[in-house]
N, C-alpha and C. Protein backbone atom coordinates (compact mmCIF):
# COMPACT_ATOMS: atom_id res chain seq x y z
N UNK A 1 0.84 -1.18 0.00
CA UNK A 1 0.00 0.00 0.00
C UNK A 1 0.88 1.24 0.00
N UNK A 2 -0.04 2.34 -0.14
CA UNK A 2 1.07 3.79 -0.42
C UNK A 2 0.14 4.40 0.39
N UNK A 3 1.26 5.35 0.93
CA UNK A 3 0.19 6.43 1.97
C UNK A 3 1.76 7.73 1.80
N UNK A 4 1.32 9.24 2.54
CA UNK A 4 2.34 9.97 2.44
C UNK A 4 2.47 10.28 3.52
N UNK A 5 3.79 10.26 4.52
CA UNK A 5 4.24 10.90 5.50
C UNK A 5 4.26 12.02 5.81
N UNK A 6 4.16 12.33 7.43
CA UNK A 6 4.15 14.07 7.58
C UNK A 6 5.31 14.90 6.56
N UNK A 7 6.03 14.61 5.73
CA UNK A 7 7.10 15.37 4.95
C UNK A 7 6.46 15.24 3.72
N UNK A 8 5.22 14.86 3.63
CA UNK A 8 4.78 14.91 2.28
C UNK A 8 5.46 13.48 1.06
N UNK A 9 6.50 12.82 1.87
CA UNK A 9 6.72 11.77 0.85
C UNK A 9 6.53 10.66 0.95
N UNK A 10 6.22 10.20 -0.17
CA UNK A 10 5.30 8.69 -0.60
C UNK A 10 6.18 7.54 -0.21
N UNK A 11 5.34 6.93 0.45
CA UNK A 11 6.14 5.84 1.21
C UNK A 11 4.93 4.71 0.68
N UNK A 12 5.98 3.29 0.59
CA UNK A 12 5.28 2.25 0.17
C UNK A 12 5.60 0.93 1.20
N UNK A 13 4.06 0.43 2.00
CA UNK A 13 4.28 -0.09 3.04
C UNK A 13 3.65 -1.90 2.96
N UNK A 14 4.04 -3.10 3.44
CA UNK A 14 3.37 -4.25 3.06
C UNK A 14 2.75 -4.15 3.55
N UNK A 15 1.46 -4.54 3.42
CA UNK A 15 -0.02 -4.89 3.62
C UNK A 15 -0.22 -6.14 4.27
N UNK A 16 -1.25 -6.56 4.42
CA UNK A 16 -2.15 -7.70 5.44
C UNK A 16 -2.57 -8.54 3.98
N UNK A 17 -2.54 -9.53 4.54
CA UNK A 17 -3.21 -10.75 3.15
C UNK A 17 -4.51 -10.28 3.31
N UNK A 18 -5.27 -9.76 4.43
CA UNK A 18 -6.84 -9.13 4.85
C UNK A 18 -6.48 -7.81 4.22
N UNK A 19 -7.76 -7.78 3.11
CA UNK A 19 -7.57 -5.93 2.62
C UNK A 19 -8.38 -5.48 3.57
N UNK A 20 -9.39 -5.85 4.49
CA UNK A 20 -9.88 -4.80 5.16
C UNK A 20 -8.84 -4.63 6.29
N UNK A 21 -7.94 -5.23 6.86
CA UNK A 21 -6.82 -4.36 7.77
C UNK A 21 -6.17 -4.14 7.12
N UNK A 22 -5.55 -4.13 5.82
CA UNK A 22 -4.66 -3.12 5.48
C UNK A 22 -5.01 -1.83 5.46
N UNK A 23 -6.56 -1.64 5.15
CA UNK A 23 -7.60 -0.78 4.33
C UNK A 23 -7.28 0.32 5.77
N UNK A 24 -7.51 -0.61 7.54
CA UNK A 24 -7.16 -0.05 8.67
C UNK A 24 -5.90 0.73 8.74
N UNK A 25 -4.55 0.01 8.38
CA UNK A 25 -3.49 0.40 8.83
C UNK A 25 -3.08 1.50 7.45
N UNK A 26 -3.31 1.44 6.76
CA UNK A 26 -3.27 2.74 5.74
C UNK A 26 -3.70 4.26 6.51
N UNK A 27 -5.72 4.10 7.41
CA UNK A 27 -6.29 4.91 7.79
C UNK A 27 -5.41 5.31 8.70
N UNK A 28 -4.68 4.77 9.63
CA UNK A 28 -4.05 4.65 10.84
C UNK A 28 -2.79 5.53 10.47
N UNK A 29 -2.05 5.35 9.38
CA UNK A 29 -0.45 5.51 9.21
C UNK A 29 -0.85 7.10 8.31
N UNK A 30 -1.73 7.08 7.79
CA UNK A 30 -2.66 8.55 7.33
C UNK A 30 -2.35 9.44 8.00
N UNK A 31 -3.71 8.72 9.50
CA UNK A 31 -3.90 9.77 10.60
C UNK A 31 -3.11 10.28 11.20
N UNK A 32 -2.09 9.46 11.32
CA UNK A 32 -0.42 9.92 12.40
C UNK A 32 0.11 10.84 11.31
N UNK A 33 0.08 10.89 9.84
CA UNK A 33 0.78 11.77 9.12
C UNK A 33 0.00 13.07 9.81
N UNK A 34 -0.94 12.98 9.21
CA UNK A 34 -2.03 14.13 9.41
C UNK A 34 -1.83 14.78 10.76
N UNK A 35 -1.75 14.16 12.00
CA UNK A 35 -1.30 14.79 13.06
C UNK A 35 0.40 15.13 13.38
N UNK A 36 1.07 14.89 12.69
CA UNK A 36 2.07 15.11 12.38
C UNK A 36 2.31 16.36 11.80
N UNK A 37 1.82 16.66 10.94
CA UNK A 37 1.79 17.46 9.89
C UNK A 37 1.12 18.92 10.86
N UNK A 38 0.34 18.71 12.01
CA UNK A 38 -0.44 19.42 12.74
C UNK A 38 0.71 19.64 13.78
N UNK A 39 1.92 19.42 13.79
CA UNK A 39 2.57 19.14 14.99
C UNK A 39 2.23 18.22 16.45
N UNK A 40 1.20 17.48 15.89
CA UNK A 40 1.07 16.15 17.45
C UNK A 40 1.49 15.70 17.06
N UNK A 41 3.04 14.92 17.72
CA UNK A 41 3.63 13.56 17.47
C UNK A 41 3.54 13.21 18.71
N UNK A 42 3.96 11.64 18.69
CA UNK A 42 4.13 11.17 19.65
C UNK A 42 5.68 10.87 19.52
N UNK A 43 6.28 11.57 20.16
CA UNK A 43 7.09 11.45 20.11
C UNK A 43 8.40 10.42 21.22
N UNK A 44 7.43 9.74 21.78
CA UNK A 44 7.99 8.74 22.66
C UNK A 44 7.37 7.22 22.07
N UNK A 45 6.75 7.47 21.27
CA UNK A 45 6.54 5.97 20.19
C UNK A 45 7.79 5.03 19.64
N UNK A 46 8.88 5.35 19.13
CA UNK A 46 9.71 4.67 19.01
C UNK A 46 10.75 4.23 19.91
N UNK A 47 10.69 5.08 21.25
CA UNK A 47 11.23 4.15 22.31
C UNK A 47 10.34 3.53 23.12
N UNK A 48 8.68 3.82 23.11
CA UNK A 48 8.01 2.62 23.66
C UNK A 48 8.26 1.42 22.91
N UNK A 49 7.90 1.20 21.51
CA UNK A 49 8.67 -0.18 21.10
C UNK A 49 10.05 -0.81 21.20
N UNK A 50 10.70 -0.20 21.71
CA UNK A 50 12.47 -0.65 21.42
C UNK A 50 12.40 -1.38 22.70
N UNK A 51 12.73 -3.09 22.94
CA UNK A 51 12.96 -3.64 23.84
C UNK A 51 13.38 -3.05 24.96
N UNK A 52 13.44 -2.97 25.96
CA UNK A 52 13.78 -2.25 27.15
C UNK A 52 15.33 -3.01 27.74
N UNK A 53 15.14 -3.94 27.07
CA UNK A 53 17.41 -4.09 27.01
C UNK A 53 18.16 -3.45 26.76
N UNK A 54 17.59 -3.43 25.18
CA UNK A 54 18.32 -1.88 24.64
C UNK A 54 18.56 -0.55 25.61
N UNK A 55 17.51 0.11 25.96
CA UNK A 55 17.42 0.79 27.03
C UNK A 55 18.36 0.86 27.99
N UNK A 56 18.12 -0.80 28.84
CA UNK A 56 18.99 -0.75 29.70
C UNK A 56 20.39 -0.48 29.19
N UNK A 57 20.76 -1.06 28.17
CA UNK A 57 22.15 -0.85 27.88
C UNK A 57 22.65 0.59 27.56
N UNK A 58 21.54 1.12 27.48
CA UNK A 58 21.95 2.60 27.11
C UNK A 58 22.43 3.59 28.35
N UNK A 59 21.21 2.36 29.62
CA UNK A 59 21.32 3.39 30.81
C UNK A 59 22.87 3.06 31.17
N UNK A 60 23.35 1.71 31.26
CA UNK A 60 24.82 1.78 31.44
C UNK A 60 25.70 2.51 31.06
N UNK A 61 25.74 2.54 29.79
CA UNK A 61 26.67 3.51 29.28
C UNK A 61 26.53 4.69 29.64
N UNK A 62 25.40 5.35 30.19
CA UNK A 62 25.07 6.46 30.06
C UNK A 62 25.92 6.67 31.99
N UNK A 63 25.46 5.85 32.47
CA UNK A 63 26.28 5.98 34.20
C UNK A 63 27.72 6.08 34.20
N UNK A 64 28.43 5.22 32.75
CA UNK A 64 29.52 5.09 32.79
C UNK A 64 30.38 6.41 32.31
N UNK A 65 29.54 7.02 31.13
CA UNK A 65 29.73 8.48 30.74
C UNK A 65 29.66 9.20 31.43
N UNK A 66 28.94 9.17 33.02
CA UNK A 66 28.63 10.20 33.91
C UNK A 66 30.18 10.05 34.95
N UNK A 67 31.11 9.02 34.20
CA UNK A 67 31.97 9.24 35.13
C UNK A 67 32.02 8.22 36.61
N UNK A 68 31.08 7.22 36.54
CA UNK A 68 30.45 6.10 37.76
C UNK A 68 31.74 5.27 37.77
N UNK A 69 32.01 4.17 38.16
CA UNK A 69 33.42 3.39 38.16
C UNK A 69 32.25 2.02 37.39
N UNK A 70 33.24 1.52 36.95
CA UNK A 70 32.38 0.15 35.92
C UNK A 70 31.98 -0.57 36.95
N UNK A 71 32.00 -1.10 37.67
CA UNK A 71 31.43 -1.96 38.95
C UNK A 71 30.34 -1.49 39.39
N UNK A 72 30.40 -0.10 39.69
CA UNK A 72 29.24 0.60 39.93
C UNK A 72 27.93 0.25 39.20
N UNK A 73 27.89 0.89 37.97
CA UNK A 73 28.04 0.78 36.57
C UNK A 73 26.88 -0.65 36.24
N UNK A 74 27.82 -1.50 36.46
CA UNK A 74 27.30 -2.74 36.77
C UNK A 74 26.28 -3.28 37.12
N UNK A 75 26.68 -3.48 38.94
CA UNK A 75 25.81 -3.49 39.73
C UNK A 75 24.38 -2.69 39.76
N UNK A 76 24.51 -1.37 39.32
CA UNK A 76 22.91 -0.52 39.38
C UNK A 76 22.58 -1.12 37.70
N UNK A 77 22.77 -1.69 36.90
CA UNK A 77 22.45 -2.16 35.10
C UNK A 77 21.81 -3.58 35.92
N UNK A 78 22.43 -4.33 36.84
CA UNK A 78 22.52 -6.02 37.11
C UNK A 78 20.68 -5.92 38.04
N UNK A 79 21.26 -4.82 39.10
CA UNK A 79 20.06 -4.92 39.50
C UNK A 79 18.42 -4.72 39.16
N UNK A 80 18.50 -3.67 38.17
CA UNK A 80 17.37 -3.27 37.64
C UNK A 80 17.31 -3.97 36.43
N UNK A 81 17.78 -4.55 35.60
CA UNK A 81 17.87 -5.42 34.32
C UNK A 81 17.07 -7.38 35.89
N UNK A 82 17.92 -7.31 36.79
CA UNK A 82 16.87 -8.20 37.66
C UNK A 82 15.28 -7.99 37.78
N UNK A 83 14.97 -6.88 38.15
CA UNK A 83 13.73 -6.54 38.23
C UNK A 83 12.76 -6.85 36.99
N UNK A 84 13.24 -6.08 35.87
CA UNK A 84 12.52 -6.03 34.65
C UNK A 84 12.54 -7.17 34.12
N UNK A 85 13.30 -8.40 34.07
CA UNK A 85 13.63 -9.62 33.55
C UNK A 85 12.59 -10.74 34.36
N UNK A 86 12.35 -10.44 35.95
CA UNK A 86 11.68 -11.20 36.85
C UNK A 86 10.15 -11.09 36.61
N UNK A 87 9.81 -9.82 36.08
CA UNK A 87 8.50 -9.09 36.01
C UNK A 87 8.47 -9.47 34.45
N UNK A 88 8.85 -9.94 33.80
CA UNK A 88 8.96 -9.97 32.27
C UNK A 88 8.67 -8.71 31.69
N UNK A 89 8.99 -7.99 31.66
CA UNK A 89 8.92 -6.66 31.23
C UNK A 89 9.43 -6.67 29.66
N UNK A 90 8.92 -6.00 28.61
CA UNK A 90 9.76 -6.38 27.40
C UNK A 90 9.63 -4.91 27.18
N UNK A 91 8.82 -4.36 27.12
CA UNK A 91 8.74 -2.74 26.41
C UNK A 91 8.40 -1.89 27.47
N UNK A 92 8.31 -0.49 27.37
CA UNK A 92 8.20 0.37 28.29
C UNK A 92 6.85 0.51 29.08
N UNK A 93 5.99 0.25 27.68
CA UNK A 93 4.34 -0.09 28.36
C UNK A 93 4.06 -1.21 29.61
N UNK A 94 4.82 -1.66 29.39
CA UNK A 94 4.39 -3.01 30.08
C UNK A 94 5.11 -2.97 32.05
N UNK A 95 5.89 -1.76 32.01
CA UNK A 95 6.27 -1.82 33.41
C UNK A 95 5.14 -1.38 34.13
N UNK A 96 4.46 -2.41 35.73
CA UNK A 96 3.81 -1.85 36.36
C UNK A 96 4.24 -1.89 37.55
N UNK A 97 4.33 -0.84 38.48
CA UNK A 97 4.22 -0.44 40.05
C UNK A 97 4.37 -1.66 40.60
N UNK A 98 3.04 -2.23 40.75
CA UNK A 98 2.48 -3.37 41.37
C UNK A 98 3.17 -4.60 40.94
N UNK A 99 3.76 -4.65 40.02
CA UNK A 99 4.52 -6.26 39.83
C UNK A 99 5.58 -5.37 39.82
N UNK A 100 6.58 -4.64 40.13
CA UNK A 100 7.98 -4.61 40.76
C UNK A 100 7.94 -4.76 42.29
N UNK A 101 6.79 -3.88 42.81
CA UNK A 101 6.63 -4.65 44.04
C UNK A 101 6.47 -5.88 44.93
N UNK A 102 5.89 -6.69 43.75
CA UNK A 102 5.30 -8.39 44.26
C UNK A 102 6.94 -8.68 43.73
N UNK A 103 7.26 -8.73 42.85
CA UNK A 103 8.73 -9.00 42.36
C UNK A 103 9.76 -9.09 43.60
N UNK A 104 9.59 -7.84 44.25
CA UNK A 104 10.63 -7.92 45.16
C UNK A 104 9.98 -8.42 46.45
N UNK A 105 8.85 -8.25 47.22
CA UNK A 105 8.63 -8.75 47.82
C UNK A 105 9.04 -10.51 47.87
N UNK A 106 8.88 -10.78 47.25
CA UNK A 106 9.07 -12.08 46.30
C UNK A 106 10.30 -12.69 46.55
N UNK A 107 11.21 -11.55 46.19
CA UNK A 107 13.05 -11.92 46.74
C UNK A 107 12.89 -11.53 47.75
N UNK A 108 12.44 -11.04 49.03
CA UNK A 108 12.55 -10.78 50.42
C UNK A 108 11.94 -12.43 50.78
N UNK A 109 11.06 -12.91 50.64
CA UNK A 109 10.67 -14.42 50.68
C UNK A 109 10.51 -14.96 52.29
N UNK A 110 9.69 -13.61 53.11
CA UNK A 110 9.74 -13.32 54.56
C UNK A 110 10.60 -13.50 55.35
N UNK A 111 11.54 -13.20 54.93
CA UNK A 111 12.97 -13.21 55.91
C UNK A 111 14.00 -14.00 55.38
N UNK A 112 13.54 -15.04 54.47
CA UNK A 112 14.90 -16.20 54.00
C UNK A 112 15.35 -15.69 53.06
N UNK A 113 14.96 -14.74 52.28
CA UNK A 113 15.67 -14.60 50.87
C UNK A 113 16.24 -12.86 50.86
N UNK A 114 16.12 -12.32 50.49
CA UNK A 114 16.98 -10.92 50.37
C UNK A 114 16.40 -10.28 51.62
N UNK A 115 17.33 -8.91 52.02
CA UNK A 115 16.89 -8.11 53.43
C UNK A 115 16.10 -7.17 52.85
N UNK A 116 15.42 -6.44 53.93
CA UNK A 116 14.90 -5.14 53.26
C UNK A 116 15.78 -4.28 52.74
N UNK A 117 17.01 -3.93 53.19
CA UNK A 117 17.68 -2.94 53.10
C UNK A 117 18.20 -2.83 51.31
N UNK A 118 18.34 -4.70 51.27
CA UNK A 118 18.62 -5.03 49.77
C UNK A 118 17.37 -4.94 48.59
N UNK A 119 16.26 -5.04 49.51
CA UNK A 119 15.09 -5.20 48.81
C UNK A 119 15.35 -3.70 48.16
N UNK A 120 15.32 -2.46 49.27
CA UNK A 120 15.14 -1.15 49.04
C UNK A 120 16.25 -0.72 47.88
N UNK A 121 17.33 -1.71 47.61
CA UNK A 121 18.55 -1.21 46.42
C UNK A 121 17.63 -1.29 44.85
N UNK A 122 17.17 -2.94 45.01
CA UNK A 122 16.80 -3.12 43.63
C UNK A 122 15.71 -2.14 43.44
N UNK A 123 14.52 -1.22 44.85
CA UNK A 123 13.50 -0.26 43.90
C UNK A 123 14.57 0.78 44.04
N UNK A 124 15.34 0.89 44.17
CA UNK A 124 16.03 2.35 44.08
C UNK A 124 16.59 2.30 42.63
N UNK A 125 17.19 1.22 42.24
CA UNK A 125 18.30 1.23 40.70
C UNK A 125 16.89 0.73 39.99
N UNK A 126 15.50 0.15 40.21
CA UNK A 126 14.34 0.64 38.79
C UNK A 126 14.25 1.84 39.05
N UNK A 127 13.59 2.79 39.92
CA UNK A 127 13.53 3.96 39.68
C UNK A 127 14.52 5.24 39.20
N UNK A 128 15.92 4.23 39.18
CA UNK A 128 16.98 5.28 38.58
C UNK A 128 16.86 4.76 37.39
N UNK A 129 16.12 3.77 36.84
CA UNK A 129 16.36 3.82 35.66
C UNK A 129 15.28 4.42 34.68
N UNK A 130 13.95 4.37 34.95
CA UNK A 130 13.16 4.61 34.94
C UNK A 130 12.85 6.07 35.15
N UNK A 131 13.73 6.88 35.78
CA UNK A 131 13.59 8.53 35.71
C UNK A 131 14.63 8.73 34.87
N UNK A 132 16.18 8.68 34.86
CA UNK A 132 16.66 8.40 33.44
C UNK A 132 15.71 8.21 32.20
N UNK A 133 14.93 7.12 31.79
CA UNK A 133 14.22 7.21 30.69
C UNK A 133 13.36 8.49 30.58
N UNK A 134 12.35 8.84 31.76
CA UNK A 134 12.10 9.96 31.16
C UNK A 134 13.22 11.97 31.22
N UNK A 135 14.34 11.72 32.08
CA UNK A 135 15.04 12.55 31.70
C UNK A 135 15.82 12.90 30.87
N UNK A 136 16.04 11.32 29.91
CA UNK A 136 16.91 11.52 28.45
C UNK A 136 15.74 10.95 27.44
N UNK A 137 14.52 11.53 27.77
CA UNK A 137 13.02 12.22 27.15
C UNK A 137 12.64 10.60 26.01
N UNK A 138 13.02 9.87 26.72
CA UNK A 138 12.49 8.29 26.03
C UNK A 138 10.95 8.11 26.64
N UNK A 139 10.63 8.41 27.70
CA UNK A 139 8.97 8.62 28.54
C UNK A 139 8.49 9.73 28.78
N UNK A 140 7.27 9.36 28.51
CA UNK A 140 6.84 11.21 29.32
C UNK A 140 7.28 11.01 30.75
N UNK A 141 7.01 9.86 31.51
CA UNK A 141 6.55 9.73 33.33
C UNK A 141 6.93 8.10 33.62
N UNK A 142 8.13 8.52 34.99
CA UNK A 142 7.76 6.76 35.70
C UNK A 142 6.89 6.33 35.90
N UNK A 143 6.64 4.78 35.64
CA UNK A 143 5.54 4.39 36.28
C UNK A 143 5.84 4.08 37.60
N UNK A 144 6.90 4.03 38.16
CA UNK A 144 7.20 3.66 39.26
C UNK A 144 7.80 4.90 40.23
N UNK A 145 7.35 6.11 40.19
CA UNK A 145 8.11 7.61 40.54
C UNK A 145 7.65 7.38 42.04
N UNK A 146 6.33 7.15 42.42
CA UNK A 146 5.53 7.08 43.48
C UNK A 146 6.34 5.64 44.53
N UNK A 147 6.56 4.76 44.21
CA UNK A 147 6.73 3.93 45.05
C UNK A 147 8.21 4.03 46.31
N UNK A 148 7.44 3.56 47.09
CA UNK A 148 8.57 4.12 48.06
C UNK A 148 9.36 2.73 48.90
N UNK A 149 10.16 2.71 49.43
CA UNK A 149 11.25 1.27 50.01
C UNK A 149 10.76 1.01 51.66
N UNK A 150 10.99 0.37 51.81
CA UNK A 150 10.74 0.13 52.84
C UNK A 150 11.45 0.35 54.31
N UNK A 151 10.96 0.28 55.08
CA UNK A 151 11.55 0.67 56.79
C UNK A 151 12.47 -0.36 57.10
N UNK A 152 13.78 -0.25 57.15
CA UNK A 152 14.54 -1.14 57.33
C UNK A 152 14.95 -1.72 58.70
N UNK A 153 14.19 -0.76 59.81
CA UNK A 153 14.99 -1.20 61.32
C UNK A 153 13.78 -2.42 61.61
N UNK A 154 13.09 -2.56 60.30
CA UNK A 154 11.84 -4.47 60.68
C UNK A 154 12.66 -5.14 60.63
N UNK A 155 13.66 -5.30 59.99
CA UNK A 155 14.32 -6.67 59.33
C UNK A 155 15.65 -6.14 59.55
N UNK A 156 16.62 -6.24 60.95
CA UNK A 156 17.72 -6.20 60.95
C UNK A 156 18.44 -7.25 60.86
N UNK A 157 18.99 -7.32 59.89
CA UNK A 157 20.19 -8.90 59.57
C UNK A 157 21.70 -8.48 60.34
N UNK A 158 21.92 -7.69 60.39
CA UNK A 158 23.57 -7.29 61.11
C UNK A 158 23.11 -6.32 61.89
N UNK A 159 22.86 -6.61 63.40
CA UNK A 159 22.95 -4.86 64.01
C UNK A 159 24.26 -4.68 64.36
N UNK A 160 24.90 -3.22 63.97
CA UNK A 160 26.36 -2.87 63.98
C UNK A 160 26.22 -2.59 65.40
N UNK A 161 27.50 -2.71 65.79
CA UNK A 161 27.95 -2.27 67.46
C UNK A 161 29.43 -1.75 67.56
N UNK A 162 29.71 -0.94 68.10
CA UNK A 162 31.13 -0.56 68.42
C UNK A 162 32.01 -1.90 68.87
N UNK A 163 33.21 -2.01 68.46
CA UNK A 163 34.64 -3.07 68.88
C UNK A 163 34.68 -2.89 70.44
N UNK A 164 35.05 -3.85 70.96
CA UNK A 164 35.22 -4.37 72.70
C UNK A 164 36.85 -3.20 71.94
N UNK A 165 37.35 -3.06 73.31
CA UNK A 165 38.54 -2.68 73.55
C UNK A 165 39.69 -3.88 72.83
N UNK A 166 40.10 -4.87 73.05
CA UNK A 166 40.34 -6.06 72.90
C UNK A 166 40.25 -6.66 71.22
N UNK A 167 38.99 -6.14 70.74
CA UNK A 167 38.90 -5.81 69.27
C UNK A 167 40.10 -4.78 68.47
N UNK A 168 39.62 -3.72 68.99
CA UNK A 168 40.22 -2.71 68.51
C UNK A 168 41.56 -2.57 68.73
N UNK A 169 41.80 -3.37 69.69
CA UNK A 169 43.67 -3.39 70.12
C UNK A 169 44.34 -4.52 68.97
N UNK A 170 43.23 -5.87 68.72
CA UNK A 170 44.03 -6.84 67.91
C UNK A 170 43.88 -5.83 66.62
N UNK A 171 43.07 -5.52 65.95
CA UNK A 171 42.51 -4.44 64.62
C UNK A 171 43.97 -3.63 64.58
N UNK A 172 44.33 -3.42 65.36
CA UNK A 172 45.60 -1.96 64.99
C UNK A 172 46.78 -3.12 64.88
N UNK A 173 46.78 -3.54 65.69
CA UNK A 173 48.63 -4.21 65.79
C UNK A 173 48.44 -5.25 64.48
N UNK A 174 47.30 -5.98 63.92
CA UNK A 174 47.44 -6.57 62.74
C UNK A 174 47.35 -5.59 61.59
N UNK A 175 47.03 -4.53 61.65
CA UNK A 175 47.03 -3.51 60.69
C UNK A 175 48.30 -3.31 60.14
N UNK A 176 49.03 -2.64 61.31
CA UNK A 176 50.16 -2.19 61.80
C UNK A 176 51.78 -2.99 61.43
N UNK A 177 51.14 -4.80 61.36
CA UNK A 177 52.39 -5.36 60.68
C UNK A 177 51.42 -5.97 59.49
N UNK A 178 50.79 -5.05 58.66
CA UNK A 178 50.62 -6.10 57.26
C UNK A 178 51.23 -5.11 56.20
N UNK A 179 51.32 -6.13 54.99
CA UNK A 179 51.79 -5.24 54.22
C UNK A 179 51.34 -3.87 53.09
N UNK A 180 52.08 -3.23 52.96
CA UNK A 180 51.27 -2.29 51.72
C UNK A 180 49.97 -2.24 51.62
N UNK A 181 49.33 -1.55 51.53
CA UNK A 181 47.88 -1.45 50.21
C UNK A 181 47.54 -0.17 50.18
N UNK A 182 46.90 0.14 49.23
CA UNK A 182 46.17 1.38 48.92
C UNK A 182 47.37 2.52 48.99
N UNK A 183 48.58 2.18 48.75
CA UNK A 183 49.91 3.23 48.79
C UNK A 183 50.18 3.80 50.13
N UNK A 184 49.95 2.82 51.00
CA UNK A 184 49.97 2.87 52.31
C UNK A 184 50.37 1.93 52.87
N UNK A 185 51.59 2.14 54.06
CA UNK A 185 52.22 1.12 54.87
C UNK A 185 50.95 0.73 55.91
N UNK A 186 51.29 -0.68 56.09
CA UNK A 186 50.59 -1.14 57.97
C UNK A 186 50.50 -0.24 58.63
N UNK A 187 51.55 0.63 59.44
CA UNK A 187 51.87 1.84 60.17
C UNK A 187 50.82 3.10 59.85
N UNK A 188 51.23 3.24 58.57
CA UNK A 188 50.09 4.48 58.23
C UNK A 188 48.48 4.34 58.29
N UNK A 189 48.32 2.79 57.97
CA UNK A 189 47.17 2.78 57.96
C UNK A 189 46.43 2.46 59.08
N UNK A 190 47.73 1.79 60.25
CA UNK A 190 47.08 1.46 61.64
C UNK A 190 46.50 2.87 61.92
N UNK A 191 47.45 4.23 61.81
CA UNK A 191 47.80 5.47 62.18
C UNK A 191 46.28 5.95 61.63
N UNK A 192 45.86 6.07 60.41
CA UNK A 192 44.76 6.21 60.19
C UNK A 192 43.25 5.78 60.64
């Protein structure tokens, strides 16, 4: 079939073995000229279809361009590429609130499986990725902007405590004779 784009040029598109949906997608690929031509685009249409891998891979690079260390980098791509992969997420339409939440709830697994504190990483790296998309103007809006992490002093897995005296005395003198690291003697770093 032939129809003309908002630039006025003739474009020739395959059709449906059904002429009455082609007869549709002609009316359809028309109307978008026509509003085009009016200045309504949608202009977040071609990154709602683009797999949301792609995406992700873009958000990596894009952390890594910001100067992040590759591990970093990583880890916030590993975790939220977890989320979206668990939730089957394939396109941008398809992320909802409510299944990243059951998702992670899901890996918390009432106490045996991830902590809250970890739970609260993976909604933190979707929602960094997910405001990224709409700040490098791939979305209008998160779907997930609203959701918030959870209270972490429910589920303490390590409560930290200050070193006994006895701690802190073996801590220095093994400091103190090990070797090198970080361009720093034992000494300096006991000293530190």
């Amino acid at each position: 079939m032939k129809y003309k784009d908002a630039d006025g040029i003739e474009r020739r598109v395959k059709g449906y073995f059904d002429k009455e949906a082609t007869k549709q997608m002609a009316a359809r690929l028309g109307k978008e000229a026509a509003l085009a031509n009016e200045g309504v685009v949608d202009r977040y249409k071609d990154h709602r279809l683009r797999p949301l891998r792609e995406h992700l891979e873009d958000f990596r690079q894009s952390l890594l361009a910001k100067g992040n260390t590759a591990k970093h980098a990583e880890l916030t791509y590993s975790r939220a590429r977890t989320v979206i992969d668990g939730c089957r997420f394939v396109t941008w339409g398809d992320i909802s609130a409510s299944k990243v939440q059951q998702f992670i709830a899901g890996l918390r697994n009432d106490g045996e499986g991830i902590s809250v504190q970890t739970g609260n990483f993976y909604l933190a790296t979707t929602k960094q990725f997910c405001k990224w998309m709409v700040q490098d103007q791939r979305a209008a809006e998160s779907p997930v902007q609203h959701l918030k992490g959870l209270n972490v002093r429910t589920d303490r897995r390590h409560d930290r405590r200050a070193l006994e005296v006895d701690e802190a005395r073996r801590l220095l003198e093994t400091t103190a004779r090990a070797p090198k690291r970080f361009c720093m003697t034992g000494p300096e770093r006991a000293m530190l």
